[in-house]
N, C-alpha and C. Protein backbone atom coordinates (compact mmCIF):
# COMPACT_ATOMS: atom_id res chain seq x y z
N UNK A 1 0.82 -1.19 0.00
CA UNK A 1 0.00 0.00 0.00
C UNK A 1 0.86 1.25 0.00
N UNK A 2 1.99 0.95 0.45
CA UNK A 2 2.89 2.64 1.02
C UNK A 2 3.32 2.92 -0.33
N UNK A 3 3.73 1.42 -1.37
CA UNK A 3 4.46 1.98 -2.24
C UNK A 3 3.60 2.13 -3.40
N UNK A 4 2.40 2.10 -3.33
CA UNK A 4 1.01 2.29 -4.39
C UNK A 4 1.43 4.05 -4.08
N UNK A 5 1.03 4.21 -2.36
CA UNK A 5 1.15 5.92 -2.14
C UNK A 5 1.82 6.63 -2.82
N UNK A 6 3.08 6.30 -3.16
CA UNK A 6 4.59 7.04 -3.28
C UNK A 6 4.41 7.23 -4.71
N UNK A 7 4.06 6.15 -5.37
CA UNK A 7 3.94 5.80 -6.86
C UNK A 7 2.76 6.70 -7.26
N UNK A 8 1.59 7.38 -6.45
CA UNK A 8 0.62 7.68 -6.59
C UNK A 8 1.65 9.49 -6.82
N UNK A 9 2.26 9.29 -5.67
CA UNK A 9 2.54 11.07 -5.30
C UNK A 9 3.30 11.49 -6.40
N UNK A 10 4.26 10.72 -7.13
CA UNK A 10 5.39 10.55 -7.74
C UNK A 10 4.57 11.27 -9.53
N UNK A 11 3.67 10.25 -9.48
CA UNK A 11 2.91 10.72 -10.95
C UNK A 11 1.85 11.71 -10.18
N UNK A 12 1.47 12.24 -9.28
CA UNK A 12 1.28 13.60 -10.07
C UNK A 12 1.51 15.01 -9.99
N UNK A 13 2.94 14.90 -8.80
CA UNK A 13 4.40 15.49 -9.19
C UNK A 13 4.57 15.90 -10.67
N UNK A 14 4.77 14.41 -11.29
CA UNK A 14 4.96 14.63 -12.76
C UNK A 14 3.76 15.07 -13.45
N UNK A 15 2.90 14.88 -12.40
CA UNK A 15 1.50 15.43 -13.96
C UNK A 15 1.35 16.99 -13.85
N UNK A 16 1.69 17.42 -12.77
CA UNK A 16 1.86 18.94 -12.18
C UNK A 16 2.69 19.45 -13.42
N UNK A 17 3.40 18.87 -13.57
CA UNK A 17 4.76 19.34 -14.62
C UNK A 17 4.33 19.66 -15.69
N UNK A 18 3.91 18.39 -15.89
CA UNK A 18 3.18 18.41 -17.39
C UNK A 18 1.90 19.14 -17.52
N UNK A 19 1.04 19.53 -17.01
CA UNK A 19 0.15 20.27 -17.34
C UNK A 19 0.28 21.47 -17.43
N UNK A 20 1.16 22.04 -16.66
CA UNK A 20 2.50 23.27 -16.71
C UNK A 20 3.29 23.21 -17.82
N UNK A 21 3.90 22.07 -18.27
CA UNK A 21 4.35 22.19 -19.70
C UNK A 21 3.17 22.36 -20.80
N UNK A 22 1.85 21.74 -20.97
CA UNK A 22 1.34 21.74 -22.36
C UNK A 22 0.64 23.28 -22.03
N UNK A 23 0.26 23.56 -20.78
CA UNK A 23 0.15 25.26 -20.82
C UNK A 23 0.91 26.27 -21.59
N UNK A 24 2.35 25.94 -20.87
CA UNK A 24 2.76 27.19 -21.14
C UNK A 24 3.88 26.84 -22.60
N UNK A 25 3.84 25.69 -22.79
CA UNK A 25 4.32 25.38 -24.82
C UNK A 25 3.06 25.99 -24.91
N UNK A 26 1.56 25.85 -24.94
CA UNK A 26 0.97 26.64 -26.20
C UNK A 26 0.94 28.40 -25.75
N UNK A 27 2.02 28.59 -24.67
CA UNK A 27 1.60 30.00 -25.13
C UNK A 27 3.03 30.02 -25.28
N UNK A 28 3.87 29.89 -25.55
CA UNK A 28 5.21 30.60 -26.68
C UNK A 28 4.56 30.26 -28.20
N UNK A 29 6.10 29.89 -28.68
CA UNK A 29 6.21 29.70 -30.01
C UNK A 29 5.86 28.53 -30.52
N UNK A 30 5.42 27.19 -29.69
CA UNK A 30 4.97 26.45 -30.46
C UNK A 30 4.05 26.10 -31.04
N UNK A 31 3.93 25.07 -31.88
CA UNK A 31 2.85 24.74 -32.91
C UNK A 31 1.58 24.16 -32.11
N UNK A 32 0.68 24.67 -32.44
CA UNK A 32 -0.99 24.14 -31.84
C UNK A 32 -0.69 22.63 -32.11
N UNK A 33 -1.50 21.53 -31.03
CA UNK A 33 -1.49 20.69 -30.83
C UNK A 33 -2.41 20.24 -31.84
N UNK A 34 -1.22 18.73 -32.23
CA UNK A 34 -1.72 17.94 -33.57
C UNK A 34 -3.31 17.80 -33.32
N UNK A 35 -3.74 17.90 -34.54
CA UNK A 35 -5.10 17.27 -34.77
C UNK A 35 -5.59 15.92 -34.56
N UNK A 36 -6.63 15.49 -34.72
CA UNK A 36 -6.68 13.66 -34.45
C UNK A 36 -6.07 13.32 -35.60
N UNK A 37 -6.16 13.92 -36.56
CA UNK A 37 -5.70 13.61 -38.31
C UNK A 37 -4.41 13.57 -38.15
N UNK A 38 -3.59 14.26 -37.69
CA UNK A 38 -2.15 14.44 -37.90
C UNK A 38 -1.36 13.46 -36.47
N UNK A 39 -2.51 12.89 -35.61
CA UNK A 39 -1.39 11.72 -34.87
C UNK A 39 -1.66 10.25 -35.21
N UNK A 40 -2.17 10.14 -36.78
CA UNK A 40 -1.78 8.93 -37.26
C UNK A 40 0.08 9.12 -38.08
N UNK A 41 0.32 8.31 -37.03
CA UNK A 41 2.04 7.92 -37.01
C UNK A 41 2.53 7.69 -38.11
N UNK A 42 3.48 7.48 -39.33
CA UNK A 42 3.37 6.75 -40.38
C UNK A 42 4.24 5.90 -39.70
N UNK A 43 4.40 4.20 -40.62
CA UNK A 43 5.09 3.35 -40.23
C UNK A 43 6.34 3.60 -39.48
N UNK A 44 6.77 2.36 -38.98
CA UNK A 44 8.09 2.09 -38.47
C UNK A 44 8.98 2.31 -39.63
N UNK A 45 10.32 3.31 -39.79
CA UNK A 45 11.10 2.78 -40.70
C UNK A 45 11.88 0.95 -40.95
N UNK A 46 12.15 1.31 -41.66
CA UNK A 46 12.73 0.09 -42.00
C UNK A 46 14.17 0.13 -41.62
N UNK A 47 14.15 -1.70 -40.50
CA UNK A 47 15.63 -1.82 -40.07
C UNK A 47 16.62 -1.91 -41.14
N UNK A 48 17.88 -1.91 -40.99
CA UNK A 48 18.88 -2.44 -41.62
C UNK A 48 19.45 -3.09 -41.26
N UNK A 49 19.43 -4.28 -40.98
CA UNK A 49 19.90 -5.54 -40.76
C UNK A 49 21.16 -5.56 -41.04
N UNK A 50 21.39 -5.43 -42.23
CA UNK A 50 22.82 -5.46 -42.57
C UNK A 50 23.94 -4.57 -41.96
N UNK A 51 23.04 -3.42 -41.71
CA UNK A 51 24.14 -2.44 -41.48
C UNK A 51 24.62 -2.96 -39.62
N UNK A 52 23.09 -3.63 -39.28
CA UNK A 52 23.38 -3.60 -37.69
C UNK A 52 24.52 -4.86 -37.43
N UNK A 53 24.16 -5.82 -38.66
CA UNK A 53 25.32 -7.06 -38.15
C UNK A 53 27.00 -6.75 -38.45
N UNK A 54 26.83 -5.93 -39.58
CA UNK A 54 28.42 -5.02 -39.55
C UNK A 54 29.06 -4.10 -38.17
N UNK A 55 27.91 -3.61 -37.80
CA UNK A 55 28.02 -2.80 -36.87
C UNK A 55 28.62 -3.65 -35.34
N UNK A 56 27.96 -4.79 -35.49
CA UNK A 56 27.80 -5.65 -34.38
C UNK A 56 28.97 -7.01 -34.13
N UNK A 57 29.84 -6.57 -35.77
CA UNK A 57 30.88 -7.30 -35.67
C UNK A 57 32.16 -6.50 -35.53
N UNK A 58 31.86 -5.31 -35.87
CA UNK A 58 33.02 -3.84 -35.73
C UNK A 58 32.88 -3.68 -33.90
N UNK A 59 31.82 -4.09 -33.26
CA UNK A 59 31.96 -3.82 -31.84
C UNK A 59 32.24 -5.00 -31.18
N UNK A 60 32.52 -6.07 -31.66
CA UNK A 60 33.17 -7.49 -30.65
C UNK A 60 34.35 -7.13 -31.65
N UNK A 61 34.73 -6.62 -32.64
CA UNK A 61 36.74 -6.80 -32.66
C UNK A 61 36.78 -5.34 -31.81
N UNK A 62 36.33 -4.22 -31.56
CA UNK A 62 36.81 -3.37 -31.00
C UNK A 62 35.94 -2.98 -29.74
N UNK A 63 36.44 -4.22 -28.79
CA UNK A 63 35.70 -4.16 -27.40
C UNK A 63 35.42 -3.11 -26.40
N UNK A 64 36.40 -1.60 -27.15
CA UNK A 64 36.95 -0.76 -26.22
C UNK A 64 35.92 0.90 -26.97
N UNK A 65 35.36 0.50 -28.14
CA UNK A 65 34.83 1.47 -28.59
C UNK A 65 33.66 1.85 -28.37
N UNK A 66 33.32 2.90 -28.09
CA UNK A 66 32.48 3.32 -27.43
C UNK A 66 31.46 3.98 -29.01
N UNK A 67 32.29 4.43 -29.26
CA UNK A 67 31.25 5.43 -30.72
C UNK A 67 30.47 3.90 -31.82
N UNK A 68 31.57 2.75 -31.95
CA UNK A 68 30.59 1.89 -32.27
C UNK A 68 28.67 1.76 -31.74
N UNK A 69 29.24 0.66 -30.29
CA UNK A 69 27.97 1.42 -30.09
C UNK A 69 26.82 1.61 -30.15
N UNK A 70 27.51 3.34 -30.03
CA UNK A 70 26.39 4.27 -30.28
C UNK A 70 26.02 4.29 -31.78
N UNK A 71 26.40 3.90 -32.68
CA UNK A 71 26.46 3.44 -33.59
C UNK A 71 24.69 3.05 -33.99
N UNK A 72 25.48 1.52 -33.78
CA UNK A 72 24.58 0.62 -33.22
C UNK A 72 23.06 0.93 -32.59
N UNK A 73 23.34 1.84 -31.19
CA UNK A 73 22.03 2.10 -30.80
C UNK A 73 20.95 3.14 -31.72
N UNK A 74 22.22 4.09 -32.38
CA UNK A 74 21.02 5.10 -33.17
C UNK A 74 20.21 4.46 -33.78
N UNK A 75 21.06 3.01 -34.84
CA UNK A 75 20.20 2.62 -35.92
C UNK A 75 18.97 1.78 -35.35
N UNK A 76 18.91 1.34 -34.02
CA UNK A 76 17.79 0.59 -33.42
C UNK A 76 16.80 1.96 -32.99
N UNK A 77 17.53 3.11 -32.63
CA UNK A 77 16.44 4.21 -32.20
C UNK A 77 15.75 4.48 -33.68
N UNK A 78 16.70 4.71 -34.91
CA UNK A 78 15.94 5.15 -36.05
C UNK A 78 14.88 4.39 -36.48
N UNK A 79 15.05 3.14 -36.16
CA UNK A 79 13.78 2.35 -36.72
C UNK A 79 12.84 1.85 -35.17
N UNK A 80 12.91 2.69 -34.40
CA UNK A 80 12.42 2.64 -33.23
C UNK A 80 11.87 1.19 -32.94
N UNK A 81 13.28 0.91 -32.50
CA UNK A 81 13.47 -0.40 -31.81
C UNK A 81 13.81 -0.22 -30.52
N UNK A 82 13.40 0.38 -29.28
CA UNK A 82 14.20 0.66 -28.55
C UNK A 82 14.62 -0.20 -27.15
N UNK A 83 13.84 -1.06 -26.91
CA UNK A 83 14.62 -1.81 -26.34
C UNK A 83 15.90 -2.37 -26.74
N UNK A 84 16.15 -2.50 -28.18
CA UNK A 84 17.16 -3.12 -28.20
C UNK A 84 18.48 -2.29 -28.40
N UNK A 85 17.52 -1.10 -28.36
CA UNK A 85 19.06 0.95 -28.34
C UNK A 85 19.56 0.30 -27.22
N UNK A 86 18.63 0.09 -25.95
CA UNK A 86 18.89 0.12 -24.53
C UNK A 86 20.17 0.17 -24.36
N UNK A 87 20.59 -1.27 -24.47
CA UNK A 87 21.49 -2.12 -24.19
C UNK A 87 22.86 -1.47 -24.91
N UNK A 88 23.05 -0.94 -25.92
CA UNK A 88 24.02 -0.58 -27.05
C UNK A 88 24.79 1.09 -25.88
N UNK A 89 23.21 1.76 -25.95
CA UNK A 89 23.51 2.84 -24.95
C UNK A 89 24.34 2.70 -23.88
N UNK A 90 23.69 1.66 -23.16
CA UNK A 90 24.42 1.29 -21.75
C UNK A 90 25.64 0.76 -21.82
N UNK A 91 25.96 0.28 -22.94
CA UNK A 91 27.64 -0.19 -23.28
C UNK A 91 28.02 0.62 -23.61
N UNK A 92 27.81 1.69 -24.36
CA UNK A 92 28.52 2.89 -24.48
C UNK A 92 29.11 3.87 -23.48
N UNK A 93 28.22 3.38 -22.87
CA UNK A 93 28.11 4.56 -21.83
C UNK A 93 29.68 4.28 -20.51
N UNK A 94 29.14 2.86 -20.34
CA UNK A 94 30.49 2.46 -19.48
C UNK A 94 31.56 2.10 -19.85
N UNK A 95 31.93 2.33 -21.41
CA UNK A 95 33.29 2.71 -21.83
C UNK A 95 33.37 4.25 -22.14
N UNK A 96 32.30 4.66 -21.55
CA UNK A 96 32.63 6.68 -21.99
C UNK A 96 31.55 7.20 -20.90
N UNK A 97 31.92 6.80 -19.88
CA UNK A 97 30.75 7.56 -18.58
C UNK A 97 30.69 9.14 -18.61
N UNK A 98 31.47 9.75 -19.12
CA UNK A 98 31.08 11.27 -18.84
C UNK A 98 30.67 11.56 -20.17
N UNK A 99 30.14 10.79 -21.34
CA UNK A 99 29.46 11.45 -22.40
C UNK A 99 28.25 11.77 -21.98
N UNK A 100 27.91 12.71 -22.46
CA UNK A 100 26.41 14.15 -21.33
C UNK A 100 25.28 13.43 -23.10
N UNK A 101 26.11 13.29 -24.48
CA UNK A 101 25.33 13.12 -25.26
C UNK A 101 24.79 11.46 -25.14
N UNK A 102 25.69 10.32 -24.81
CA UNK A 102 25.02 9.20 -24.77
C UNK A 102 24.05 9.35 -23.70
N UNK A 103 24.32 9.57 -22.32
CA UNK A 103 23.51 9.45 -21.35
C UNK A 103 22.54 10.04 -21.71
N UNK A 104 22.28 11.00 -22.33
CA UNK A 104 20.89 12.42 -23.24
C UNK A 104 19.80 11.20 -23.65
N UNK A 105 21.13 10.56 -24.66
CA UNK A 105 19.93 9.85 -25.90
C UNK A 105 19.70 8.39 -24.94
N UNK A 106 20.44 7.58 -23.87
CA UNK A 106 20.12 6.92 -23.12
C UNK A 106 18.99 6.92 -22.56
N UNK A 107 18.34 8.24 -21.80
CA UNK A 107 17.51 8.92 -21.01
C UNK A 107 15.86 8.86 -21.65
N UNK A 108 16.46 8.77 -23.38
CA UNK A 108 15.39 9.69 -24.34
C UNK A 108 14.91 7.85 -24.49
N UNK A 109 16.13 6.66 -24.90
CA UNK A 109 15.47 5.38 -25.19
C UNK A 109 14.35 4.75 -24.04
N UNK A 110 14.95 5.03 -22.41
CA UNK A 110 14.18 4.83 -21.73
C UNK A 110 12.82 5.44 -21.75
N UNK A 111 12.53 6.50 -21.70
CA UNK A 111 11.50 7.35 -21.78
C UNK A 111 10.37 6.43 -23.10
N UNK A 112 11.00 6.23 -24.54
CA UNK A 112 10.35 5.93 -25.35
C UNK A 112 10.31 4.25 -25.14
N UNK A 113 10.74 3.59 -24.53
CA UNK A 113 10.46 2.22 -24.31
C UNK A 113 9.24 2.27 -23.03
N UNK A 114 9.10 3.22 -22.41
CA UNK A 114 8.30 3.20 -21.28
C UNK A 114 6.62 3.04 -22.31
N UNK A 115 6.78 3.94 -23.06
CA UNK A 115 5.13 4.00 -24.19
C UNK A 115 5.49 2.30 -24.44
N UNK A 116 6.11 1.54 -24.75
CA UNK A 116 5.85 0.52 -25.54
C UNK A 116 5.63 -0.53 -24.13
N UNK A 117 6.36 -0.43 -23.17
CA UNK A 117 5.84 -1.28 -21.91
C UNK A 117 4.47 -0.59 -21.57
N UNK A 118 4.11 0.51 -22.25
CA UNK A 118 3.06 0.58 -21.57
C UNK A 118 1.66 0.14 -22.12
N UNK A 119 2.13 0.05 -23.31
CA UNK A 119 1.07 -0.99 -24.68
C UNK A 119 1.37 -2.18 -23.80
N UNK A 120 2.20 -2.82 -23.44
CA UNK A 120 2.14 -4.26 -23.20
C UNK A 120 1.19 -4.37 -21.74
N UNK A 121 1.55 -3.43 -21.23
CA UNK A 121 0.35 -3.84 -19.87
C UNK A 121 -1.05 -3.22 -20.38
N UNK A 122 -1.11 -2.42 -21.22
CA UNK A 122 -2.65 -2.36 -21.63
C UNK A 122 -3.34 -3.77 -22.43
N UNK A 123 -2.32 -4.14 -23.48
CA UNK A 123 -2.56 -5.73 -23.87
C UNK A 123 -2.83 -6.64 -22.89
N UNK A 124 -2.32 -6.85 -21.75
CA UNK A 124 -2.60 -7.40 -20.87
C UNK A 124 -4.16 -6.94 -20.08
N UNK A 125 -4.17 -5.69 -19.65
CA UNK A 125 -5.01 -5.42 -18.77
C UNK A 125 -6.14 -4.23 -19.51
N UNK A 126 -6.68 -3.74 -20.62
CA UNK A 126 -6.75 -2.10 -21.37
C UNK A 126 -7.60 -1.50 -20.43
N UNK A 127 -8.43 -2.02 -19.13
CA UNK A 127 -8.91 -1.15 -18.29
C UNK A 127 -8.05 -0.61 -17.15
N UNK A 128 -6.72 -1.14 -17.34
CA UNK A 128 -5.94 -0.93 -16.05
C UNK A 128 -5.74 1.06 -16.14
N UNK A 129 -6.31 1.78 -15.01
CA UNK A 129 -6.09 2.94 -15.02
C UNK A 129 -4.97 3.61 -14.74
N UNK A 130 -3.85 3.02 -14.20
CA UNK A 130 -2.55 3.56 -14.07
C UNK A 130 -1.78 3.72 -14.87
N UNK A 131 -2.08 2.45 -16.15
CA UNK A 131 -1.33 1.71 -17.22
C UNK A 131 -1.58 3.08 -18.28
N UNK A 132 -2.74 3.66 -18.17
CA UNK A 132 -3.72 4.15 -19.26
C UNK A 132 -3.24 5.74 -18.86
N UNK A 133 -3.25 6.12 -17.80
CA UNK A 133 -2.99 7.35 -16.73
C UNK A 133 -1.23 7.82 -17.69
N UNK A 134 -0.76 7.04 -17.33
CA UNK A 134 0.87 6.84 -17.70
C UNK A 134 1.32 7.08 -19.01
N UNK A 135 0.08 6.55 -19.78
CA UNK A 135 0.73 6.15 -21.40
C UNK A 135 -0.08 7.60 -21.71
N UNK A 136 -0.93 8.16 -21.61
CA UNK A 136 -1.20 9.92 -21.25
C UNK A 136 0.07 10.80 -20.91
N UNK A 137 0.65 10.63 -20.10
CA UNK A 137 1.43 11.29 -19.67
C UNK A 137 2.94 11.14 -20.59
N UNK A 138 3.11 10.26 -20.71
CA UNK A 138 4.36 9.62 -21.67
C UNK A 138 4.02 10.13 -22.91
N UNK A 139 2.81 10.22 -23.72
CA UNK A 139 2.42 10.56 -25.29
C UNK A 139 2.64 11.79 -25.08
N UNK A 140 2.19 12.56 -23.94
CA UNK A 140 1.53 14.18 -24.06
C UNK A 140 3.12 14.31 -23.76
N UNK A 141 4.27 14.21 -22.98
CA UNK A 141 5.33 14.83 -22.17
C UNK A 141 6.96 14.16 -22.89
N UNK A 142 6.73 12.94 -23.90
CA UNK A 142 7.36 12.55 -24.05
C UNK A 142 7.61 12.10 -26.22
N UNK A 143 6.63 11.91 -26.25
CA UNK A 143 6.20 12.28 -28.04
C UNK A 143 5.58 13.32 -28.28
N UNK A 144 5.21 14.22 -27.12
CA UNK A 144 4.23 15.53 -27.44
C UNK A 144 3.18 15.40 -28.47
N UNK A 145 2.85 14.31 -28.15
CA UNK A 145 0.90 13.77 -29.15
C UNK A 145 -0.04 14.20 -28.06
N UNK A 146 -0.38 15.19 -28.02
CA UNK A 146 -1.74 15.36 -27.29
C UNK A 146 -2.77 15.17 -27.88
N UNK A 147 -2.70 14.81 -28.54
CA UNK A 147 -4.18 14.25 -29.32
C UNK A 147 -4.09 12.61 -28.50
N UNK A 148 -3.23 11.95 -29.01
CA UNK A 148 -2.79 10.81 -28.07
C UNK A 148 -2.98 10.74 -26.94
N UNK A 149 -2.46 11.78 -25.86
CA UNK A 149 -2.73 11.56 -24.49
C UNK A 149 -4.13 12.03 -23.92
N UNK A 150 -4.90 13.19 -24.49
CA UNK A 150 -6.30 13.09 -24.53
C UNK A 150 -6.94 11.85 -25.08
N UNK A 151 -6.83 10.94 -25.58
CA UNK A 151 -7.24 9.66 -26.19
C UNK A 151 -7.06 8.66 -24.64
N UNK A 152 -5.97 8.82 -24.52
CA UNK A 152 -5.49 7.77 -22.95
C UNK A 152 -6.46 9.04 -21.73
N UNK A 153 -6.63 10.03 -21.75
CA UNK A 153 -7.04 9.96 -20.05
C UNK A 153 -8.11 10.15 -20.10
N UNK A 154 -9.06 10.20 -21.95
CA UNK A 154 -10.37 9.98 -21.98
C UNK A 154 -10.90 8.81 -21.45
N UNK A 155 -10.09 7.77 -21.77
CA UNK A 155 -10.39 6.44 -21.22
C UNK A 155 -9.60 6.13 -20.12
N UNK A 156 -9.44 7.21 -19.10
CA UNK A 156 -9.14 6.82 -17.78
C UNK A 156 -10.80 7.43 -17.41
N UNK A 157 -10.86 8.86 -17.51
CA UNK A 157 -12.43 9.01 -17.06
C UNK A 157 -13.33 7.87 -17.08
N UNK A 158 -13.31 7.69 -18.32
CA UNK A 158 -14.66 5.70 -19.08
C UNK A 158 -14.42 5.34 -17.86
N UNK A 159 -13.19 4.72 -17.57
CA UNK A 159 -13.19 2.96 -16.84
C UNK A 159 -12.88 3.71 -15.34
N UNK A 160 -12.69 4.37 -14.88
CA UNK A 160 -12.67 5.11 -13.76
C UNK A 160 -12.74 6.25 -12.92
N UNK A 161 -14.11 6.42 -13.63
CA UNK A 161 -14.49 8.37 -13.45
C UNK A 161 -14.50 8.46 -11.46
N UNK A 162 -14.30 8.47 -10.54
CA UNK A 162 -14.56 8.68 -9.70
C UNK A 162 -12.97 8.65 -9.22
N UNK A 163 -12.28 7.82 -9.82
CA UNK A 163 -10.87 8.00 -9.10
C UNK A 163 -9.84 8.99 -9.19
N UNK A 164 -9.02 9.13 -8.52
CA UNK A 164 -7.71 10.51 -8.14
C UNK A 164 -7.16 10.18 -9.88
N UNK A 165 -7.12 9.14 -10.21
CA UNK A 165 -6.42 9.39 -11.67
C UNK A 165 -7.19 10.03 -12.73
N UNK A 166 -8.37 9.81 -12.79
CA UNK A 166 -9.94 10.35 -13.42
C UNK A 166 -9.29 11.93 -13.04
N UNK A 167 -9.72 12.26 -11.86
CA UNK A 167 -9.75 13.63 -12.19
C UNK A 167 -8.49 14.05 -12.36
N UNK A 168 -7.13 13.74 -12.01
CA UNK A 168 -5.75 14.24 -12.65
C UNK A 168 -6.23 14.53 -14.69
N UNK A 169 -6.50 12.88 -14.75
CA UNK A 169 -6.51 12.95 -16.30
C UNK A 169 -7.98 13.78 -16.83
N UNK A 170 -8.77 14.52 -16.32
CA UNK A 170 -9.48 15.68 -16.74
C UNK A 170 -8.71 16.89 -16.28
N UNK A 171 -7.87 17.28 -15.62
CA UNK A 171 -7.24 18.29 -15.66
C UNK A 171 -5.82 18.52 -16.98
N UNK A 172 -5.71 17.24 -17.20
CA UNK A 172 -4.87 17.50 -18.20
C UNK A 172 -5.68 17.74 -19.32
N UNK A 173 -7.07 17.05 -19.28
CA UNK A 173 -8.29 17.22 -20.68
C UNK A 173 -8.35 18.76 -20.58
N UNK A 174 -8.59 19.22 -19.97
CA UNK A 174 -9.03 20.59 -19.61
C UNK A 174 -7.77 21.26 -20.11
N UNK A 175 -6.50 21.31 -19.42
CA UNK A 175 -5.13 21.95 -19.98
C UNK A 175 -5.54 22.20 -21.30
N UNK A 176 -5.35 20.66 -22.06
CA UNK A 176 -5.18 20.52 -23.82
C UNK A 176 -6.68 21.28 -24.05
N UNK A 177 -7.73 21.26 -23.91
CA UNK A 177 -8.67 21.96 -24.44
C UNK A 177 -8.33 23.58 -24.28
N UNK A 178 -8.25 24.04 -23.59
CA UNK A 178 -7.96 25.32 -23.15
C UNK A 178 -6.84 25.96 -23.78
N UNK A 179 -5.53 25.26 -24.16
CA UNK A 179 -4.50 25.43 -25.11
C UNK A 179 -4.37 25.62 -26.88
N UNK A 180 -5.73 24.46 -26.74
CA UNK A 180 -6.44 24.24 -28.21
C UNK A 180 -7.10 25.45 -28.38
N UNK A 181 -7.93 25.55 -27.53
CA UNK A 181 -9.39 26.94 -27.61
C UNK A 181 -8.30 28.13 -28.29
N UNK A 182 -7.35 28.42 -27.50
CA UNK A 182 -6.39 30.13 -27.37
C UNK A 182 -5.71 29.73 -28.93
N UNK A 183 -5.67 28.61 -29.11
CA UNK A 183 -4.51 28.85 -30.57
C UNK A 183 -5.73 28.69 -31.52
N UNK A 184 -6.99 28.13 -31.23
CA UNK A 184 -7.78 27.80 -32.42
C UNK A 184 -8.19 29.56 -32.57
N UNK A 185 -8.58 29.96 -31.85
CA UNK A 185 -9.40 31.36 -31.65
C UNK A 185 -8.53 32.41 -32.49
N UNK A 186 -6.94 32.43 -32.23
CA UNK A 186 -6.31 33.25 -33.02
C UNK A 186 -5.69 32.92 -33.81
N UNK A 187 -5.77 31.89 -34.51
CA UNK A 187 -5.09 31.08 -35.26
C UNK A 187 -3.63 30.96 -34.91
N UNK A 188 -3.32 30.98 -33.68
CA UNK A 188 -1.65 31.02 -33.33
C UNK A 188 -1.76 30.99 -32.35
N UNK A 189 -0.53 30.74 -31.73
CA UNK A 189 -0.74 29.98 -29.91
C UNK A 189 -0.77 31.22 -29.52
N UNK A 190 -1.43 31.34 -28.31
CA UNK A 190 -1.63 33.03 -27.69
C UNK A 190 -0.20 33.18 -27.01
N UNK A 191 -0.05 34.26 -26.54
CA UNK A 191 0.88 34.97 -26.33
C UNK A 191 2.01 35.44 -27.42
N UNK A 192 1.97 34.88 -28.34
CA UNK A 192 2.70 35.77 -30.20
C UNK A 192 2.26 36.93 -30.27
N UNK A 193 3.51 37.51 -31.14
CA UNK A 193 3.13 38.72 -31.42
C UNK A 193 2.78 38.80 -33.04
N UNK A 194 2.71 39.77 -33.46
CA UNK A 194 2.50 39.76 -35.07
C UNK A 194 3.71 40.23 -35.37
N UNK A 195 4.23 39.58 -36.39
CA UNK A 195 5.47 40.02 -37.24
C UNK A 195 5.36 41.81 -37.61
């Protein structure tokens, strides 16, 4: 139960953040939040196999290289594979611990493997509200799809309108509507000026 609490306090710490972030991104310079039309994804690129088993034989003769690699992990991030960046990252990393850029893009694979563990516990469970709460928060804070994460905490309200995650995930509904309203109204995120 204590560590349900902590886990409870922890996300919405982070949802504080984030509703503070999709606020105050739509009032600078960024772009109004995608449409439902514009967060269909296009495919996965396509791996290169070839390039990864070259890659993967250039890093067992040169046990000590670190830029291999990273190598290695980009081409699993480019075709967003990322569990399998993970691992490439983390070897990089402990033959080059003070690179600020592996640990960056390290930081960025975790983050984007968290959305794909978080498909797997919705496969498992799709009413689970934490699972659903999370993958909201990860789309909106971490792919910046708010169309996406309004999609996830619509269906936290559905399957659990009465709970602390319900109303977190209508305050973030509310954020994105309210962000939407100011950029739809002037055709530009409010707070711009005119050229």
């Amino acid at each position: 139960m204590k560590r349900d609490a902590i886990a409870f306090a922890l996300s919405g710490t982070l949802f504080g953040l984030l509703v503070g972030w999709i606020i105050g991104s739509q009032h600078g310079a960024a772009p109004p939040p995608p449409s439902p039309a514009a967060s269909n994804a296009p495919a996965s690129p396509k791996f290169d196999a070839d390039r990864a088993s070259a890659l993967q034989r250039q890093a067992d003769a040169e046990p000590a290289s670190a830029s291999v690699r990273v190598q290695l992990a980009e081409l699993y991030v480019d075709a967003e594979r990322f569990d399998e960046a993970v691992p490439w990252y983390e070897a990089a990393l402990k033959l080059d611990p003070a690179n600020a850029d592996v640990s960056t893009n390290l930081a960025l694979a975790y983050f984007a493997r968290a959305l794909v563990q978080l498909d797997r516990s919705l496969a498992i469970d799709p009413r689970n509200v934490k699972a659903l709460f999370s993958q909201g928060v990860v789309r909106a804070r971490g792919k910046q799809d708010l169309a996406g994460a309004a999609q996830s905490w619509q269906r936290v309200v559905a399957v659990a309108p009465n709970s602390q995650e319900a109303r977190r995930a209508q305050e973030g509904l509310d954020a994105i509507k309210a962000a939407h309203a100011s950029t739809t109204t002037t055709g530009k995120p409010s707070g711009g000026t005119q050229p």
